[in-house]
Protein backbone atom coordinates (compact mmCIF):
# COMPACT_ATOMS: atom_id res chain seq x y z
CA UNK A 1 45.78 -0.86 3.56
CA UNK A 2 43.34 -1.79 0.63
CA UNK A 3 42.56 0.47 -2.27
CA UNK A 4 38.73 1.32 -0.43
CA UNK A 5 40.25 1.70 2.45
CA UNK A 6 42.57 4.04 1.95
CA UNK A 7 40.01 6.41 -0.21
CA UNK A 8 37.14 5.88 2.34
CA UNK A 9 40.28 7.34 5.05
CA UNK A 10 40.68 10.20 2.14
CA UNK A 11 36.91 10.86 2.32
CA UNK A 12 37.36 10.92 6.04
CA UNK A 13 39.79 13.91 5.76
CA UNK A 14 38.11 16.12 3.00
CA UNK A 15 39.85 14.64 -0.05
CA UNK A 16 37.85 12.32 -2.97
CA UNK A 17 34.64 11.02 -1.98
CA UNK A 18 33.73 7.51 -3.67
CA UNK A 19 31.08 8.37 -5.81
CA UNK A 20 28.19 5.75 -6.36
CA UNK A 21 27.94 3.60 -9.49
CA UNK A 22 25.83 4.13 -12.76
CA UNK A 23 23.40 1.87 -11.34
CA UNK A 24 22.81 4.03 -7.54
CA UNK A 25 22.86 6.44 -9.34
CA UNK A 26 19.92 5.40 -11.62
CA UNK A 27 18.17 3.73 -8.68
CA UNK A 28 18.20 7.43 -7.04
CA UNK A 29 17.22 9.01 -10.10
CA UNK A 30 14.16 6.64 -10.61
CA UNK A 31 13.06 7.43 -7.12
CA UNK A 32 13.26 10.91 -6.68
CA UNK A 33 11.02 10.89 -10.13
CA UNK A 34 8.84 8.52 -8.27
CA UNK A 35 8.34 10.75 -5.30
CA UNK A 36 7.76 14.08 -7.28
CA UNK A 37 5.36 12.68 -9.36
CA UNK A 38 2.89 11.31 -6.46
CA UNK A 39 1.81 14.96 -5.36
CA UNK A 40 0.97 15.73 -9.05
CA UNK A 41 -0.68 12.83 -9.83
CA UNK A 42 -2.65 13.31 -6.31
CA UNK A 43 -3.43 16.88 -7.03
CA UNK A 44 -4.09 16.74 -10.82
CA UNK A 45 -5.63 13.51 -11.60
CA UNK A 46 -4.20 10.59 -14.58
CA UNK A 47 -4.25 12.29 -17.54
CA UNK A 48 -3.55 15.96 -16.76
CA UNK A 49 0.15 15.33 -15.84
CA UNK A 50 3.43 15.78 -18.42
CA UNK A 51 6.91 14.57 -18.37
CA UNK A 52 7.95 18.57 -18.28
CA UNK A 53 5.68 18.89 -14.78
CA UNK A 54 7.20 15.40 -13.30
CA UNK A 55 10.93 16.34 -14.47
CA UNK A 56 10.23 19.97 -12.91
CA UNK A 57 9.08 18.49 -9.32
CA UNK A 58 11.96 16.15 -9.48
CA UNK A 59 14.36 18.82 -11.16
CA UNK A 60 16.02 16.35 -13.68
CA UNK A 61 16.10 16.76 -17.61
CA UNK A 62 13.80 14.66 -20.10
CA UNK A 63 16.66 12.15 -21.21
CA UNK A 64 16.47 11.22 -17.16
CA UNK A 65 13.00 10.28 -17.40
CA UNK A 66 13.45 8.68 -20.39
CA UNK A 67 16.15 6.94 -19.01
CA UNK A 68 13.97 5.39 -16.44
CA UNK A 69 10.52 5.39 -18.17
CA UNK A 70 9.30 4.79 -21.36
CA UNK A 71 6.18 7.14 -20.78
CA UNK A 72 4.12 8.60 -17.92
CA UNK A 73 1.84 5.60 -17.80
CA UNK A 74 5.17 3.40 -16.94
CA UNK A 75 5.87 6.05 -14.32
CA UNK A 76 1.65 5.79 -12.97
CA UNK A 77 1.96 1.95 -12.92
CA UNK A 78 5.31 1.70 -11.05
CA UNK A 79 4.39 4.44 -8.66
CA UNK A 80 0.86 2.23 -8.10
CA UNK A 81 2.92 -0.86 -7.15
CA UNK A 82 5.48 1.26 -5.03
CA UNK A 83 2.08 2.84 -2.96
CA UNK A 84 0.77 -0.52 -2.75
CA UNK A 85 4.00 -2.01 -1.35
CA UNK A 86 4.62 0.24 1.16
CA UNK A 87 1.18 0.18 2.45
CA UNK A 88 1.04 -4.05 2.62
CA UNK A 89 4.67 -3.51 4.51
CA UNK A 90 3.12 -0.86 7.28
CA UNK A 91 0.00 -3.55 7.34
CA UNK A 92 1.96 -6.60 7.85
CA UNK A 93 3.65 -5.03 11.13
CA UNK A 94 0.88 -4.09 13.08
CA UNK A 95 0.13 -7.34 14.38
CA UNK A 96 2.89 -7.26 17.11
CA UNK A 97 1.94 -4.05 18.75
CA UNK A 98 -1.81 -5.45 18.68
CA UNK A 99 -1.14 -8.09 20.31
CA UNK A 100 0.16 -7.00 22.78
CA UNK A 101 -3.04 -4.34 23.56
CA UNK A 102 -5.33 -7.69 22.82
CA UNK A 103 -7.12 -8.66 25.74
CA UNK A 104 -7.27 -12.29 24.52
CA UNK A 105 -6.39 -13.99 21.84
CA UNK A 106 -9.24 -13.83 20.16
CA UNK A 107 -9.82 -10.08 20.82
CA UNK A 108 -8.95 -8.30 17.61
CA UNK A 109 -10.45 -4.99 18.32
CA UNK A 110 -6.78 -3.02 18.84
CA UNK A 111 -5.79 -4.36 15.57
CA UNK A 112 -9.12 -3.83 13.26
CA UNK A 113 -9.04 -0.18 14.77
CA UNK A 114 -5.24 -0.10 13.37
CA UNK A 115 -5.34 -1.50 10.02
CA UNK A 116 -8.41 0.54 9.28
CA UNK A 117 -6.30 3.76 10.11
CA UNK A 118 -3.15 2.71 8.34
CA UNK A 119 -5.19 1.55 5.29
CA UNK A 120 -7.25 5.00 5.19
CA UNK A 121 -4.34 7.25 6.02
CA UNK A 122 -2.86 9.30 3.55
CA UNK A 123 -5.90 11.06 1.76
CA UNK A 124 -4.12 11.82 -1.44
CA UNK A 125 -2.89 8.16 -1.89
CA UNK A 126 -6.62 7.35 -1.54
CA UNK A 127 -7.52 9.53 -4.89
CA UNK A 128 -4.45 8.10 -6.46
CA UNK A 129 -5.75 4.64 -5.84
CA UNK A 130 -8.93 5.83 -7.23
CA UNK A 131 -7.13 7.26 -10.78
CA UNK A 132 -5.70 3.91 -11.07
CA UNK A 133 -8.79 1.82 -10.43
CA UNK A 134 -10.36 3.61 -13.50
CA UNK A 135 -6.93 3.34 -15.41
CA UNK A 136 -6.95 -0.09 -15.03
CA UNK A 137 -10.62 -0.57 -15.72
CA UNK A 138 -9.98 0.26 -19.77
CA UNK A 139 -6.25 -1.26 -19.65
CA UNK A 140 -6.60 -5.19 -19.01
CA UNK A 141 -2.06 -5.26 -18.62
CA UNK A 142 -2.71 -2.57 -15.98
CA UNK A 143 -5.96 -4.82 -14.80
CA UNK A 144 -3.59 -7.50 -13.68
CA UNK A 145 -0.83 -5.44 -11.80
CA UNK A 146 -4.19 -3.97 -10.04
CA UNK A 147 -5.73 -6.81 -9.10
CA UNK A 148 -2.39 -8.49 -8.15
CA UNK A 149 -1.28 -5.42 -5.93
CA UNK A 150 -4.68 -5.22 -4.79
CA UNK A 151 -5.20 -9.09 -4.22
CA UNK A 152 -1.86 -9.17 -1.99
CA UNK A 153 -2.89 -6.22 0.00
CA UNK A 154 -5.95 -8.33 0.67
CA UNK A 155 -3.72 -11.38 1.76
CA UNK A 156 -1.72 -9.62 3.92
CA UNK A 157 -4.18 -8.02 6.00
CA UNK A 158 -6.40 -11.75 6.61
CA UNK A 159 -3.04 -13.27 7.71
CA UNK A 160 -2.64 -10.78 10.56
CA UNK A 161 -6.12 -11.05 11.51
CA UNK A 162 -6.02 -14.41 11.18
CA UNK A 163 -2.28 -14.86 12.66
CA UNK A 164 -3.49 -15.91 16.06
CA UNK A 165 -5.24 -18.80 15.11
CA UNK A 166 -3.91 -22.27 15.22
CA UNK A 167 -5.50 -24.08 11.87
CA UNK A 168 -5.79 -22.48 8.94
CA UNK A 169 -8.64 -21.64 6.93
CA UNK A 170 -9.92 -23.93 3.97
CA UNK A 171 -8.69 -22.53 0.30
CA UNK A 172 -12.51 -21.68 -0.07
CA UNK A 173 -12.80 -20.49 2.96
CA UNK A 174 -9.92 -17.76 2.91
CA UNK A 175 -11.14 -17.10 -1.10
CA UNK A 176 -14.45 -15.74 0.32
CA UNK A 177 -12.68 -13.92 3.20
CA UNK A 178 -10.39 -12.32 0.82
CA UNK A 179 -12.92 -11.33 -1.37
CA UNK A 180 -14.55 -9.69 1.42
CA UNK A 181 -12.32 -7.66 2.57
CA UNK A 182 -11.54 -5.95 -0.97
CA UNK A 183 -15.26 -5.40 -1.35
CA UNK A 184 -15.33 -3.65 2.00
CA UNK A 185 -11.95 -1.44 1.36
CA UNK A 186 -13.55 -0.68 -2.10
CA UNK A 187 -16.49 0.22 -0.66
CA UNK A 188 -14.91 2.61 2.42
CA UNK A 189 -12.75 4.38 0.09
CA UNK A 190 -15.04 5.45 -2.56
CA UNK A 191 -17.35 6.93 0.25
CA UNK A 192 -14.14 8.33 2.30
CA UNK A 193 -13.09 9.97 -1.07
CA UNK A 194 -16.63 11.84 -1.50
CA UNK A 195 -17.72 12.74 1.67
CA UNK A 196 -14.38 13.27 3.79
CA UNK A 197 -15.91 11.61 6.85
CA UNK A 198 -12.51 9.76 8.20
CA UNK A 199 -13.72 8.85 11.48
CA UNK A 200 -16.84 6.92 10.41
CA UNK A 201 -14.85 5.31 7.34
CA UNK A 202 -12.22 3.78 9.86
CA UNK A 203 -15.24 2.79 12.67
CA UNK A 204 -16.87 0.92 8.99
CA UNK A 205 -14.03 -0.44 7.94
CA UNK A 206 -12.77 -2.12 11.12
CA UNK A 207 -16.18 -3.49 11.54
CA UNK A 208 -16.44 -5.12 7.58
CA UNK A 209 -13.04 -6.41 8.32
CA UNK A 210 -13.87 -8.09 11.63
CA UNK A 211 -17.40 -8.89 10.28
CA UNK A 212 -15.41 -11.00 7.37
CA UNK A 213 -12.62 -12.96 9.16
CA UNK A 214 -15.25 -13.94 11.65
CA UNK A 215 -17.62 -14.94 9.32
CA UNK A 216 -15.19 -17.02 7.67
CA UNK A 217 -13.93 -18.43 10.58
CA UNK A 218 -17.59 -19.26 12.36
CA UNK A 219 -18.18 -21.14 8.89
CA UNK A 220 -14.93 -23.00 9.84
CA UNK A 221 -16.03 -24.27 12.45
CA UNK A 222 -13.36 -22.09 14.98
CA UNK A 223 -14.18 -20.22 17.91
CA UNK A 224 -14.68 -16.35 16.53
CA UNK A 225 -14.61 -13.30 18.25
CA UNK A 226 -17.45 -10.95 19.19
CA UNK A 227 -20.55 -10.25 17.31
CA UNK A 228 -20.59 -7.57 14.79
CA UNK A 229 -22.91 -4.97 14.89
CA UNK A 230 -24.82 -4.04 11.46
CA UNK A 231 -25.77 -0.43 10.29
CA UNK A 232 -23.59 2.57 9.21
């Protein structure tokens, strides 16, 4: 019997448990920082947040912040690109379960009415979008992981709307539909984030984001799905 084998059998019993490496051990460390800062950021706002507050939350020391960050805007950027991440992953696998509640292929009312819940769930990540959209306005390094994070959010959600279709759209084409859809998730949010009104946000945003892969694809010269009603 191997070496691992025979201490995994030991762990088994009660005896020594492996214990992870220096680097699992960092990974953990990074992301219990990660998740203990979100809430304060959400709660507090960029700018009103310390290392002492995040290392609290998390309940590590200084030197394992600094061990992972250089500063809290490291920590606000990385946590950005985490959110973003996760919500382009719970985006890109909707499309199964909406297909199957589509009444044609064409029919992309089950999955507008999804992606506009999924993308306006989660109220505090909303405001913490928000903080970093004015972070990144003064900070053109932070600019680009923005508008990167943001442009690939963008992608993701015009390939499963468009996913059913059979040709492609033109680079111009899907430019201007991608374009769209950030202006109307912009748009959404910054009223959802005032006013609190969920319900009509998601009803808005699944019609902007049906309004623009239809557009795009009428202009293609494709067979599009329902008219979209103006108003709200």
């Amino acid at each position: 019997m191997g070496t691992r084998a025979v201490a995994l059998r030991a762990a088994g019993r009660g005896g020594c448990r492996l214990r992870p490496g220096p680097g699992r051990r960092r990974g953990r460390t990074r992301a219990r920082l990660l998740a203990a800062a979100f809430p304060v950021f959400a709660v507090n706002g960029y700018g009103r947040v310390s290392i002492a507050e995040i290392c609290a939350k998390a309940g590590f020391s200084r030197g394992a912040f600094y061990s992972n960050f250089e500063s809290v805007d490291e920590l606000f950027l990385a946590l950005y690109e985490e959110r973003a991440a996760e919500l382009r992953h719970r985006v890109a696998t909707l499309l199964p379960r909406a297909r199957t509640a589509a009444s044609g292929p064409h029919d992309r009312s089950p999955l507008v009415e999804q992606l506009s819940r999924v993308m306006l769930s989660e109220p505090d990540r909303l405001l913490f979008e928000t903080d970093v959209r004015a972070y990144a306005a003064r900070r053109p390094a932070a600019a680009r992981v923005h508008r990167a994070a943001r442009r690939e959010l963008a992608e993701t959600v015009l390939d499963t709307l468009t996913a059913p279709c059979d040709v492609p759209l033109s680079p111009g084409r899907r430019e201007e539909a991608v374009r769209s859809v950030l202006e109307a998730y912009d748009a959404v949010t910054a009223h959802l984030v005032l006013d609190g009104d969920a319900d009509r946000a998601r009803e808005r945003l699944a019609r902007l984001l049906l309004g623009a892969v239809s557009s795009a694809e009428s202009a293609a010269g494709r067979p599009a799905g329902p008219p979209v009603a103006q108003g709200g």
